[in-house]
C-alpha atoms as a PDB file:
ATOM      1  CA  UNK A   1     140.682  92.475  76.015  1.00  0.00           C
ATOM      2  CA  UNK A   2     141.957  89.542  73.164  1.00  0.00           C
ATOM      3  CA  UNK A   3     142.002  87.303  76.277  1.00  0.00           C
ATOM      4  CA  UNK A   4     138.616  87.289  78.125  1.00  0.00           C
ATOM      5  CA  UNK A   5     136.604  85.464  74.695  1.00  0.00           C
ATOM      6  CA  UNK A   6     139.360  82.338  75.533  1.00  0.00           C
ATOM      7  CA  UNK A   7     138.891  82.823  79.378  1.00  0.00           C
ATOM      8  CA  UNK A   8     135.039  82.920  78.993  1.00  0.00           C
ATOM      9  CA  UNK A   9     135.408  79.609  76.430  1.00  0.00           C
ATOM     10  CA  UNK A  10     137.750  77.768  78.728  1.00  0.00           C
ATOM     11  CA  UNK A  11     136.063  78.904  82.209  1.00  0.00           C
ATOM     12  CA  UNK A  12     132.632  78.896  81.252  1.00  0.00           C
ATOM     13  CA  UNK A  13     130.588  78.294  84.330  1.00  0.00           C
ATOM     14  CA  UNK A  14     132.338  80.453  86.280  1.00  0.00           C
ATOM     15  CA  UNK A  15     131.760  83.069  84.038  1.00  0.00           C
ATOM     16  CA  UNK A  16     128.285  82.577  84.023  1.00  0.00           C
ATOM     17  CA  UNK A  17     127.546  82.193  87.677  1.00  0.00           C
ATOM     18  CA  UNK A  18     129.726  85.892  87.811  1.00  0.00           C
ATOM     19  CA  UNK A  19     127.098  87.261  85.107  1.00  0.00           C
ATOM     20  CA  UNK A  20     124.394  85.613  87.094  1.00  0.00           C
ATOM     21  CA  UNK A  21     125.351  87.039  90.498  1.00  0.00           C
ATOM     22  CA  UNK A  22     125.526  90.270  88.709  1.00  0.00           C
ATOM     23  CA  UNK A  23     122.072  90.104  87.535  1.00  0.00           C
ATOM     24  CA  UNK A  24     121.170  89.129  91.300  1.00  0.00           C
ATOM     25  CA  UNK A  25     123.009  92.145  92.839  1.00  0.00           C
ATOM     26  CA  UNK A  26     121.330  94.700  90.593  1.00  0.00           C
ATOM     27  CA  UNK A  27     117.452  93.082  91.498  1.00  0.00           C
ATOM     28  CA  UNK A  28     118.393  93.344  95.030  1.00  0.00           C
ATOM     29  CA  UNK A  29     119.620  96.517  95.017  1.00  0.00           C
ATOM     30  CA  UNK A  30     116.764  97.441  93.064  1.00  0.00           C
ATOM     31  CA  UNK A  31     113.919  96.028  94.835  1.00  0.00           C
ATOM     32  CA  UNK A  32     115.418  97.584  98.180  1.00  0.00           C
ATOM     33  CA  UNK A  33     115.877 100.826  97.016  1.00  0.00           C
ATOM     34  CA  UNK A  34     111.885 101.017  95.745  1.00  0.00           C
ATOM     35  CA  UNK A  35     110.668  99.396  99.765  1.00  0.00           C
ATOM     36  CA  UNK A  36     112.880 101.618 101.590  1.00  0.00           C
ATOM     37  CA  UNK A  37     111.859 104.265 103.487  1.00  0.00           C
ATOM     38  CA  UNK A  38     113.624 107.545 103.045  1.00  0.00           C
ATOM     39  CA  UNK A  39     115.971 108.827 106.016  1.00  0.00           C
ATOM     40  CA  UNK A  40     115.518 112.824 106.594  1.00  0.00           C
ATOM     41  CA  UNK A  41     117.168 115.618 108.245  1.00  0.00           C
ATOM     42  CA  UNK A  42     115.147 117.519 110.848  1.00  0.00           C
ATOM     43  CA  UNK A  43     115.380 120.272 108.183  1.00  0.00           C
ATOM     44  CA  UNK A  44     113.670 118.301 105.828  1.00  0.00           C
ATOM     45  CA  UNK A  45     111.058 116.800 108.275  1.00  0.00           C
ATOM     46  CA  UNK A  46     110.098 120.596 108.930  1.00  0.00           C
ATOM     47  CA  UNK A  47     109.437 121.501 105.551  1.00  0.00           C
ATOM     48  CA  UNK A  48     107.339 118.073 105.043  1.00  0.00           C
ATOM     49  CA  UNK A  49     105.406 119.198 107.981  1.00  0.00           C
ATOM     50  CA  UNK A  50     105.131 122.594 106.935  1.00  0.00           C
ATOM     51  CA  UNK A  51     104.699 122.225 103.006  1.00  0.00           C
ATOM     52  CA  UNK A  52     102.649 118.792 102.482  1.00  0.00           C
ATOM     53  CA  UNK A  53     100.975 118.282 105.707  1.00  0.00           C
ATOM     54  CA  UNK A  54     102.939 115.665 106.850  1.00  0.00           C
ATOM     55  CA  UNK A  55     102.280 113.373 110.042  1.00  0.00           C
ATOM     56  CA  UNK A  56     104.598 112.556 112.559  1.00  0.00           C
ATOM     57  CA  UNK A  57     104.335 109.146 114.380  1.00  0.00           C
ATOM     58  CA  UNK A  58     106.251 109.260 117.516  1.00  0.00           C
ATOM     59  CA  UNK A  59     107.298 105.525 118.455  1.00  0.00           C
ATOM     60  CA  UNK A  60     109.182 106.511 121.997  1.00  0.00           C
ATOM     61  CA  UNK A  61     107.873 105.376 125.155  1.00  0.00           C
ATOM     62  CA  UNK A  62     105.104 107.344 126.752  1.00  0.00           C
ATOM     63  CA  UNK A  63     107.630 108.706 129.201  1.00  0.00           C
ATOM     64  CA  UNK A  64     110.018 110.060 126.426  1.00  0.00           C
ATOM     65  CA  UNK A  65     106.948 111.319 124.542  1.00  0.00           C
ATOM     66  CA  UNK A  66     105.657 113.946 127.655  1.00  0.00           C
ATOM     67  CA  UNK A  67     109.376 114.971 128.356  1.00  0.00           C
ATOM     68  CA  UNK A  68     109.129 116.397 124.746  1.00  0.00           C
ATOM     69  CA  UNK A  69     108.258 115.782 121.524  1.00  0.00           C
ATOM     70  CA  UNK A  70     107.527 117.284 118.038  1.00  0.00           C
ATOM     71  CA  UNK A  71     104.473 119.875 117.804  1.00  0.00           C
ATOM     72  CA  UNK A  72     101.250 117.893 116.686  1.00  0.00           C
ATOM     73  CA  UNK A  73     102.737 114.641 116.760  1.00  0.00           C
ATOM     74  CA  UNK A  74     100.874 111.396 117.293  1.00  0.00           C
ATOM     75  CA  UNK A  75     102.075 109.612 119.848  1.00  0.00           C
ATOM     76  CA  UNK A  76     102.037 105.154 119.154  1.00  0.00           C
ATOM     77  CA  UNK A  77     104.521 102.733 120.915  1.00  0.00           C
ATOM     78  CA  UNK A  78     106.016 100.554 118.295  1.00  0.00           C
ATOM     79  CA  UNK A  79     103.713  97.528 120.040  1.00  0.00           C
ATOM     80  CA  UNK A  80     100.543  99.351 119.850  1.00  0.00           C
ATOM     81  CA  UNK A  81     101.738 100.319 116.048  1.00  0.00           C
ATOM     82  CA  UNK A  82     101.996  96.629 115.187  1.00  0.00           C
ATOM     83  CA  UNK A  83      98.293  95.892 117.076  1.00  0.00           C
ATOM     84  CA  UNK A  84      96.248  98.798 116.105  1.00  0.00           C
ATOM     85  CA  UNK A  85      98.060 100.388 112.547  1.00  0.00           C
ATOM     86  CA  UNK A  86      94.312 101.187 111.828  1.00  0.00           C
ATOM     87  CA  UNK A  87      94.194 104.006 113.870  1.00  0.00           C
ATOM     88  CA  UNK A  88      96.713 105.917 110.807  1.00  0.00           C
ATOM     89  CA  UNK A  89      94.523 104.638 108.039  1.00  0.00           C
ATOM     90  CA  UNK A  90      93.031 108.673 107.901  1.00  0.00           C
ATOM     91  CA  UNK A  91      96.484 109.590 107.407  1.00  0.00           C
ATOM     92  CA  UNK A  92      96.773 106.942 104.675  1.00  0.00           C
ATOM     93  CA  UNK A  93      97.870 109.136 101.381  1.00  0.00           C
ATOM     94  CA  UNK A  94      99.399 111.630 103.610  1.00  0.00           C
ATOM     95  CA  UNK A  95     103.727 111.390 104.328  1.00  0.00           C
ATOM     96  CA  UNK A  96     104.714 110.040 107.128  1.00  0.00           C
ATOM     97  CA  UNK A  97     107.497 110.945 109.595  1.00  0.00           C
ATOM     98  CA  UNK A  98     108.422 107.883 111.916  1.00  0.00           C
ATOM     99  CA  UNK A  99     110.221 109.011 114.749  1.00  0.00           C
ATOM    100  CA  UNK A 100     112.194 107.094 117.422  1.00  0.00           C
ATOM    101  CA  UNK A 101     115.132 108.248 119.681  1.00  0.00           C
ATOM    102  CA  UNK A 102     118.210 107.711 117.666  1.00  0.00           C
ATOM    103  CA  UNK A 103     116.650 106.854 114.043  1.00  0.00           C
ATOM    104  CA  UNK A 104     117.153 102.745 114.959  1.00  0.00           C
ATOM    105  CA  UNK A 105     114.099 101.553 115.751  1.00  0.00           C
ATOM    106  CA  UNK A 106     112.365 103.643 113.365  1.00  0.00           C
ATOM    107  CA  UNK A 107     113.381 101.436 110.714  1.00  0.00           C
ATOM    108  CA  UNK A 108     110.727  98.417 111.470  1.00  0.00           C
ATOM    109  CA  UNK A 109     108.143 100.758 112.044  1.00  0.00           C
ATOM    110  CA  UNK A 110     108.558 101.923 108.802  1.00  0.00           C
ATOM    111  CA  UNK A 111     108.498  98.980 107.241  1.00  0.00           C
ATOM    112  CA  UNK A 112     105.572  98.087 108.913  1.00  0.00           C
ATOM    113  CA  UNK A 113     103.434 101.161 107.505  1.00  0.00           C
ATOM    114  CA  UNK A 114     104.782 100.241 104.232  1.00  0.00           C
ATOM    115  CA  UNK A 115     103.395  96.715 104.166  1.00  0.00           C
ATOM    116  CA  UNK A 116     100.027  98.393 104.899  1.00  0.00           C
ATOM    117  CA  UNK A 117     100.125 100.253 101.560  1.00  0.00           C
ATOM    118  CA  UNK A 118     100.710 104.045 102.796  1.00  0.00           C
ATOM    119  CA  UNK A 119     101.941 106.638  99.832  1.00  0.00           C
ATOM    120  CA  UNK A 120     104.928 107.902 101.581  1.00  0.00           C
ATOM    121  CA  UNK A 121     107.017 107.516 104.819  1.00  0.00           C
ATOM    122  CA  UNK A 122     109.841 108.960 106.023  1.00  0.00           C
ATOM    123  CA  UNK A 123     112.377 108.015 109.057  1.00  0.00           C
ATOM    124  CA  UNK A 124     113.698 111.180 111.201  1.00  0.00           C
ATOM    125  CA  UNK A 125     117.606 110.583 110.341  1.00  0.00           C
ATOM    126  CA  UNK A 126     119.076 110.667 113.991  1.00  0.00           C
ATOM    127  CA  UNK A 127     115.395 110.740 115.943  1.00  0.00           C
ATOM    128  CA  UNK A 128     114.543 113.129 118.645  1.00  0.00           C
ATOM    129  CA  UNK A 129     118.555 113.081 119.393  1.00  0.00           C
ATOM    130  CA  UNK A 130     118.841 114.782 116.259  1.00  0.00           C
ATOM    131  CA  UNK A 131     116.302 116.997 116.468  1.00  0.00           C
ATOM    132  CA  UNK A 132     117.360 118.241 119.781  1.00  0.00           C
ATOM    133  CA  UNK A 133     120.336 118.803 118.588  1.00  0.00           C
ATOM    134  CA  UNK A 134     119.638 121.132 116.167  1.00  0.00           C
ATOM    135  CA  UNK A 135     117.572 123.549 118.893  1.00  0.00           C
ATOM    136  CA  UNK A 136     114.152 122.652 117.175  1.00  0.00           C
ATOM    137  CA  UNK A 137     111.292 123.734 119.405  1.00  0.00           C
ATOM    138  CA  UNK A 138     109.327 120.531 121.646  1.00  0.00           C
ATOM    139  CA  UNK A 139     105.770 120.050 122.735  1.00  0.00           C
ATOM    140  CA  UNK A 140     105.689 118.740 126.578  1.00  0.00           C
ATOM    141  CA  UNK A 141     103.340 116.984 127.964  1.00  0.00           C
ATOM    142  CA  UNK A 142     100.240 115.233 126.638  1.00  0.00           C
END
């Protein structure tokens, strides 16, 4: 500890480009941790649905979306999404549960509802792979 006050005095700039990449790392970190949307279990997309009402926005292709999908969800293609994201303004202050096939593409999505000011969204950790996994019951059709 008696030698970093001479290594600061001799080294200066580096040590304050190290403080100032410091104070870079933490805003980052910061500012993505407030814009990023939450990744949930199936368990804990269940007891959004069930306990706060929340909507799920299935992003699959229409195909994927009739061979099964979850009860009551609404069904809009990632393009139609990024067209038409008035169509979820009613479901504005609501959550949100994006959900894609394997949790990937959810992410844009996501952001995408974000920019457009909704309260609280949500990204199916593991998509409809997940969910099938776990034995959780499917709406066909529609």
């Amino acid at each position: 500890m008696d030698k970093i006050w001479p290594f600061i005095s001799h080294h200066w700039l580096l040590s304050a480009l190290f403080i100032l990449l410091l104070i870079a790392i933490f805003i980052f970190e910061a500012l993505s941790k407030k814009q990023s949307s939450a990744h949930i279990s199936p368990q804990e997309t269940i007891q959004l649905i069930n306990r706060h009402e929340a909507v799920v926005i299935d992003i699959r292709s229409r195909e994927a979306f009739i061979r099964g999908h979850i009860i009551n969800a609404i069904h809009l293609p990632f393009a139609a999404l990024q067209k038409d994201i008035q169509k979820l303004i009613e479901h504005k202050h609501k959550p949100i549960v994006i959900v894609c096939e394997q949790g990937l593409e959810s992410v844009k999505a996501a952001k995408l509802i974000e920019q457009n000011e909704f309260d609280h969204v949500s990204i199916l950790q593991g998509g409809m792979k997940a969910w099938r996994e776990e034995d959780l019951p499917l709406e066909k059709g529609k």
